[in-house]
N, C-alpha and C. Protein backbone atom coordinates (compact mmCIF):
# COMPACT_ATOMS: atom_id res chain seq x y z
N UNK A 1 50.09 130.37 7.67
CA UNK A 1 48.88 131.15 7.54
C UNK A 1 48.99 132.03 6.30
N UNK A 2 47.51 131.83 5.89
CA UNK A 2 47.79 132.85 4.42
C UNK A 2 47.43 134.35 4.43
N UNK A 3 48.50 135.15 3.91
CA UNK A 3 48.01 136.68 3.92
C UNK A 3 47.31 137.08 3.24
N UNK A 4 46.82 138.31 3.92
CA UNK A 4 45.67 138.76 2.56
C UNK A 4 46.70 139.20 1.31
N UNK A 5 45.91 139.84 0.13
CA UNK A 5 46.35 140.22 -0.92
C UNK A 5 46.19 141.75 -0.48
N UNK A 6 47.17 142.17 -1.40
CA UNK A 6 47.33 143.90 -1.05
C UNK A 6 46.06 144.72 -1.35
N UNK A 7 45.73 145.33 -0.56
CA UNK A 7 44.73 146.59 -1.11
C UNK A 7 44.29 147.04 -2.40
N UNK A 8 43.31 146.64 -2.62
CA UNK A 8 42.87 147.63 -4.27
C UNK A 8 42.95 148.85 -4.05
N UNK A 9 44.04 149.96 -4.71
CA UNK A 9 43.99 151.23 -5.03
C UNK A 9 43.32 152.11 -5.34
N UNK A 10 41.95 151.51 -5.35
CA UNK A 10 41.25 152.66 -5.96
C UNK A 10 40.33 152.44 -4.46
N UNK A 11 40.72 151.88 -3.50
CA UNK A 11 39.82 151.68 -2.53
C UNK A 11 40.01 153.11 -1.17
N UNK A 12 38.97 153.54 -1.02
CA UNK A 12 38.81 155.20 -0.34
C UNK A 12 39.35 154.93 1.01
N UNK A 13 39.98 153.99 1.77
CA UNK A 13 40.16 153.62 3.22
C UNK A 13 41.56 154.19 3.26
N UNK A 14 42.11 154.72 4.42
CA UNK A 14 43.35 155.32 4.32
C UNK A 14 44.28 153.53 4.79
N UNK A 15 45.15 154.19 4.32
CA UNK A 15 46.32 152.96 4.95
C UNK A 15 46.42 152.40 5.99
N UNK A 16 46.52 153.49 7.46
CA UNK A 16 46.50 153.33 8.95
C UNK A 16 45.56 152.51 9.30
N UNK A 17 44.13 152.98 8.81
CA UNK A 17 42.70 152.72 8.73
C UNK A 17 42.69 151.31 8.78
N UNK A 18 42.78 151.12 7.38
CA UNK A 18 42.91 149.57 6.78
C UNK A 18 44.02 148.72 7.59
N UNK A 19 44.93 149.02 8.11
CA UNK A 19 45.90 148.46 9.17
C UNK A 19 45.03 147.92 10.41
N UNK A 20 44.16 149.01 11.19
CA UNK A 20 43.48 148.55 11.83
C UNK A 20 42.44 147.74 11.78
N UNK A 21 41.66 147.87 11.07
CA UNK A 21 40.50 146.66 10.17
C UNK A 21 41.11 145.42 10.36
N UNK A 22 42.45 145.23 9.25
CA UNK A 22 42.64 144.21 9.45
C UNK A 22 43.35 143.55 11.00
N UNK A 23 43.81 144.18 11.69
CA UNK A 23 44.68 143.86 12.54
C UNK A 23 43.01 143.24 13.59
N UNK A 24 42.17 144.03 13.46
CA UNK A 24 40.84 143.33 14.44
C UNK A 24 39.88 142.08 13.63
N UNK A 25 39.94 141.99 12.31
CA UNK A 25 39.40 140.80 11.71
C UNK A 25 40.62 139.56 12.17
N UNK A 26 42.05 139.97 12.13
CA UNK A 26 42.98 138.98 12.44
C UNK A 26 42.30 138.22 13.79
N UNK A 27 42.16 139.16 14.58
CA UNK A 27 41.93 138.55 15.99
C UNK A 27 40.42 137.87 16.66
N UNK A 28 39.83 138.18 15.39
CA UNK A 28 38.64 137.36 15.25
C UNK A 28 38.42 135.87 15.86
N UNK A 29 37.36 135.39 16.16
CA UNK A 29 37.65 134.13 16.36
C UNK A 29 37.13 133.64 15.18
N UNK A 30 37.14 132.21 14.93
CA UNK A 30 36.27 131.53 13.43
C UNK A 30 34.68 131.96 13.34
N UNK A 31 34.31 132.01 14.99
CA UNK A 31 33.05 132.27 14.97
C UNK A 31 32.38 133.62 14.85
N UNK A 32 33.51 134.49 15.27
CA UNK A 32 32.79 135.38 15.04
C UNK A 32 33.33 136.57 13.48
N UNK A 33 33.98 135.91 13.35
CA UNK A 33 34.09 135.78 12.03
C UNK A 33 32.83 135.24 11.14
N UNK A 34 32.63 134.34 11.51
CA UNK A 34 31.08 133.73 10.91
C UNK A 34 30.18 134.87 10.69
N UNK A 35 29.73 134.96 12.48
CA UNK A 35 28.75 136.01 12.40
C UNK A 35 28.67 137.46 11.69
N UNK A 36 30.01 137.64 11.74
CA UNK A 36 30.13 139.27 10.88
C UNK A 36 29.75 138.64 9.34
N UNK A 37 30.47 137.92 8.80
CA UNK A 37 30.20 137.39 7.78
C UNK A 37 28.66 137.21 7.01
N UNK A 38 27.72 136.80 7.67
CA UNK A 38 26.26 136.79 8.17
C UNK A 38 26.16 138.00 8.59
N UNK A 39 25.63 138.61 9.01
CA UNK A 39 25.83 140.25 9.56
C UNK A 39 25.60 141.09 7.80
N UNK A 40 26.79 140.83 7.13
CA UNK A 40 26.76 141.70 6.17
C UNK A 40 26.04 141.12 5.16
N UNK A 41 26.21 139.80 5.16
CA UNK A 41 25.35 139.02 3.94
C UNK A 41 23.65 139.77 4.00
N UNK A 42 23.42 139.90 5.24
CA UNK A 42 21.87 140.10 5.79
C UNK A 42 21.73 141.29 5.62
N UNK A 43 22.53 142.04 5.60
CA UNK A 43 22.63 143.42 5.39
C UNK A 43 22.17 143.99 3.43
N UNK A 44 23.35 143.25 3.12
CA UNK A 44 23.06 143.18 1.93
C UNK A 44 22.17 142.86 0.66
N UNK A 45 21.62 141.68 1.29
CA UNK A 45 20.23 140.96 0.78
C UNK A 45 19.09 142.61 1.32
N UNK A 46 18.92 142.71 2.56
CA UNK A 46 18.07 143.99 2.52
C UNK A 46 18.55 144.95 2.21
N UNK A 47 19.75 145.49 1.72
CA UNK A 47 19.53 146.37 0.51
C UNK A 47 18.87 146.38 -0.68
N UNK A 48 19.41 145.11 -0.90
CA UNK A 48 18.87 145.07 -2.60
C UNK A 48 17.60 145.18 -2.32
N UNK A 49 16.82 144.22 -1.50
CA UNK A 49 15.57 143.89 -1.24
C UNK A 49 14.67 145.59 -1.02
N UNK A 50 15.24 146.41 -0.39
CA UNK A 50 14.89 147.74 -0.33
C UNK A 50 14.93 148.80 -1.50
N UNK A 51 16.16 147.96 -2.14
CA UNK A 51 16.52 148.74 -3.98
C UNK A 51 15.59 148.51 -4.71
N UNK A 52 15.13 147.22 -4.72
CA UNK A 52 14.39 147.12 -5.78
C UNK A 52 12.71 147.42 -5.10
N UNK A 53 12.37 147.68 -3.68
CA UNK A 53 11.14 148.37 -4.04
C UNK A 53 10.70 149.64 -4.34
N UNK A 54 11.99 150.14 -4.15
CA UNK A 54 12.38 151.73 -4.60
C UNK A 54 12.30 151.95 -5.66
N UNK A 55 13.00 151.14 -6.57
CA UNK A 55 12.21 151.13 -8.21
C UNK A 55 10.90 150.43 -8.73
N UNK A 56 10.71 149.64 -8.19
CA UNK A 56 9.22 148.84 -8.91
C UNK A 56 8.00 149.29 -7.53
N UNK A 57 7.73 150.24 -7.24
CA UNK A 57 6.84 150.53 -5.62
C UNK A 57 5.49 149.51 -6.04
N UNK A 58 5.26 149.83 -7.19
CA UNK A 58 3.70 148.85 -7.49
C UNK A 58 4.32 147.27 -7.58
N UNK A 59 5.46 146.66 -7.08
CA UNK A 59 5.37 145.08 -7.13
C UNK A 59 4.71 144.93 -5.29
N UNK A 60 4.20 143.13 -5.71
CA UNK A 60 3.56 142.99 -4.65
C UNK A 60 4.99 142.18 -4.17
N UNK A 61 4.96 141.53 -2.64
CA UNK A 61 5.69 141.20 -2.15
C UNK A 61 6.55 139.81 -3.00
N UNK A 62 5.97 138.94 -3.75
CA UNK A 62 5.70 138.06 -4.79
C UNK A 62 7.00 138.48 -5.54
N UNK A 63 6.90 139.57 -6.44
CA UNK A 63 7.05 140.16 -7.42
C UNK A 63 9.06 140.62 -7.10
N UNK A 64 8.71 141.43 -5.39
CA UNK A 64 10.23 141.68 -5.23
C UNK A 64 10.96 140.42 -4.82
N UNK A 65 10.69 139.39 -4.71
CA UNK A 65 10.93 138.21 -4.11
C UNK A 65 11.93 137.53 -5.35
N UNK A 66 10.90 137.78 -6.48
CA UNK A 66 11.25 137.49 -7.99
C UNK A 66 12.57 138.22 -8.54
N UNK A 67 12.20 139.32 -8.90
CA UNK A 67 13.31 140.38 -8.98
C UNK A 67 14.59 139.88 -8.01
N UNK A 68 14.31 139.87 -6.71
CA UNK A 68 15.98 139.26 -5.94
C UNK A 68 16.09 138.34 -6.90
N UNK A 69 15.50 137.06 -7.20
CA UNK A 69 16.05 135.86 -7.21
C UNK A 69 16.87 136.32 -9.20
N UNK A 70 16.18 137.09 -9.96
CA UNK A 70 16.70 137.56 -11.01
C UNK A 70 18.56 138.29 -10.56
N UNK A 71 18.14 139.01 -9.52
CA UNK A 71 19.74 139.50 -9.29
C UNK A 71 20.19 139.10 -9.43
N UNK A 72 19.98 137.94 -7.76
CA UNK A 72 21.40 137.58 -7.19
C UNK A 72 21.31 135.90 -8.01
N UNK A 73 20.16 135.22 -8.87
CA UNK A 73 21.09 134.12 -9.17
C UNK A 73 20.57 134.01 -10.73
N UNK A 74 20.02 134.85 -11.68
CA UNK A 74 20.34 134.94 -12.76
C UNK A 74 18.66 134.98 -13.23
N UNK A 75 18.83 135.26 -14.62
CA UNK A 75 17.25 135.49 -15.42
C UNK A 75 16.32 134.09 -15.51
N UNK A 76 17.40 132.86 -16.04
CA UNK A 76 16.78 132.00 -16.09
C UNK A 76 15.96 131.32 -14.94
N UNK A 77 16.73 131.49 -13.90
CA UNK A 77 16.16 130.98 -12.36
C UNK A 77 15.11 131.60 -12.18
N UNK A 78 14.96 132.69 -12.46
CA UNK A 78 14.36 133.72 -12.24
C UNK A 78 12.94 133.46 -13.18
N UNK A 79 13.04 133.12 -14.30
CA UNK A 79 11.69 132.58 -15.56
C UNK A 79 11.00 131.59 -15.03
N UNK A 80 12.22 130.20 -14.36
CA UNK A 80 11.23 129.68 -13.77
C UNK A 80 10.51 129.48 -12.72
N UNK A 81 10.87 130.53 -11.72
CA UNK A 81 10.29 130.47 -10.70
C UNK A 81 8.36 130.96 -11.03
N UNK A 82 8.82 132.06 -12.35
CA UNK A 82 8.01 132.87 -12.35
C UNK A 82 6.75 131.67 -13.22
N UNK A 83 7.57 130.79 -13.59
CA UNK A 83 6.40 129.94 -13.99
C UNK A 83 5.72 129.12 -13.49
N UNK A 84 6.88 128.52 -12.42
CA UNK A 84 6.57 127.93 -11.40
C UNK A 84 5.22 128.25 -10.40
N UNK A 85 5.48 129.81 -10.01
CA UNK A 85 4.23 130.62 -9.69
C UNK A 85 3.28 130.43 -10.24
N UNK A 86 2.78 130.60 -11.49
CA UNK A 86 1.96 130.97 -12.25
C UNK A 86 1.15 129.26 -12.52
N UNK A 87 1.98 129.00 -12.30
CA UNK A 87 1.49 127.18 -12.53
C UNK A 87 0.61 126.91 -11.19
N UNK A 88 0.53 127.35 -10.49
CA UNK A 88 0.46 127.45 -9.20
C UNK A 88 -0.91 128.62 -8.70
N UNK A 89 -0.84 129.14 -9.48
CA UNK A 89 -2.00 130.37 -9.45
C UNK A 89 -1.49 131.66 -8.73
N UNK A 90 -0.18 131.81 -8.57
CA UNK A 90 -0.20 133.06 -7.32
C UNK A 90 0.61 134.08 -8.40
């Protein structure tokens, strides 16, 4: 079985802390391992998704949809969706 890699140092979790974390992800099952996994992914997507209407309040739903897809998978994806749209009338 493979171990994790040591702690990044600049990371704010005390030692003990992080002992325990890991000692309850160890005992995880695969599945629910999954689900946490999912859990935070979902979590995360509605952050951003909440970040960015916090900065752009006048985009329509369209618009923040766009912006994610600029984040999380780059500008170009992101151009053509937006043309894609537009080809499209919306």
């Amino acid at each position: 079985m493979e171990t994790m890699p040591p702690a990044d140092p600049t990371n704010d979790t005390a030692a003990e802390a992080e002992a325990v974390q890991l000692d309850c992800i160890r005992r995880m099952s695969p599945l629910e391992c999954l689900r946490a996994g999912c859990r935070m992914s979902n979590r995360g997507r509605r952050l951003a998704f909440e970040a960015i209407r916090a900065r752009h309040p006048q985009a329509d739903e369209t618009e923040v949809r766009v912006r994610y897809i600029e984040l999380a998978y780059g500008a170009e994806l992101a151009a053509d969706v937006r043309l894609w749209l537009r080809d499209r009338g919306r």
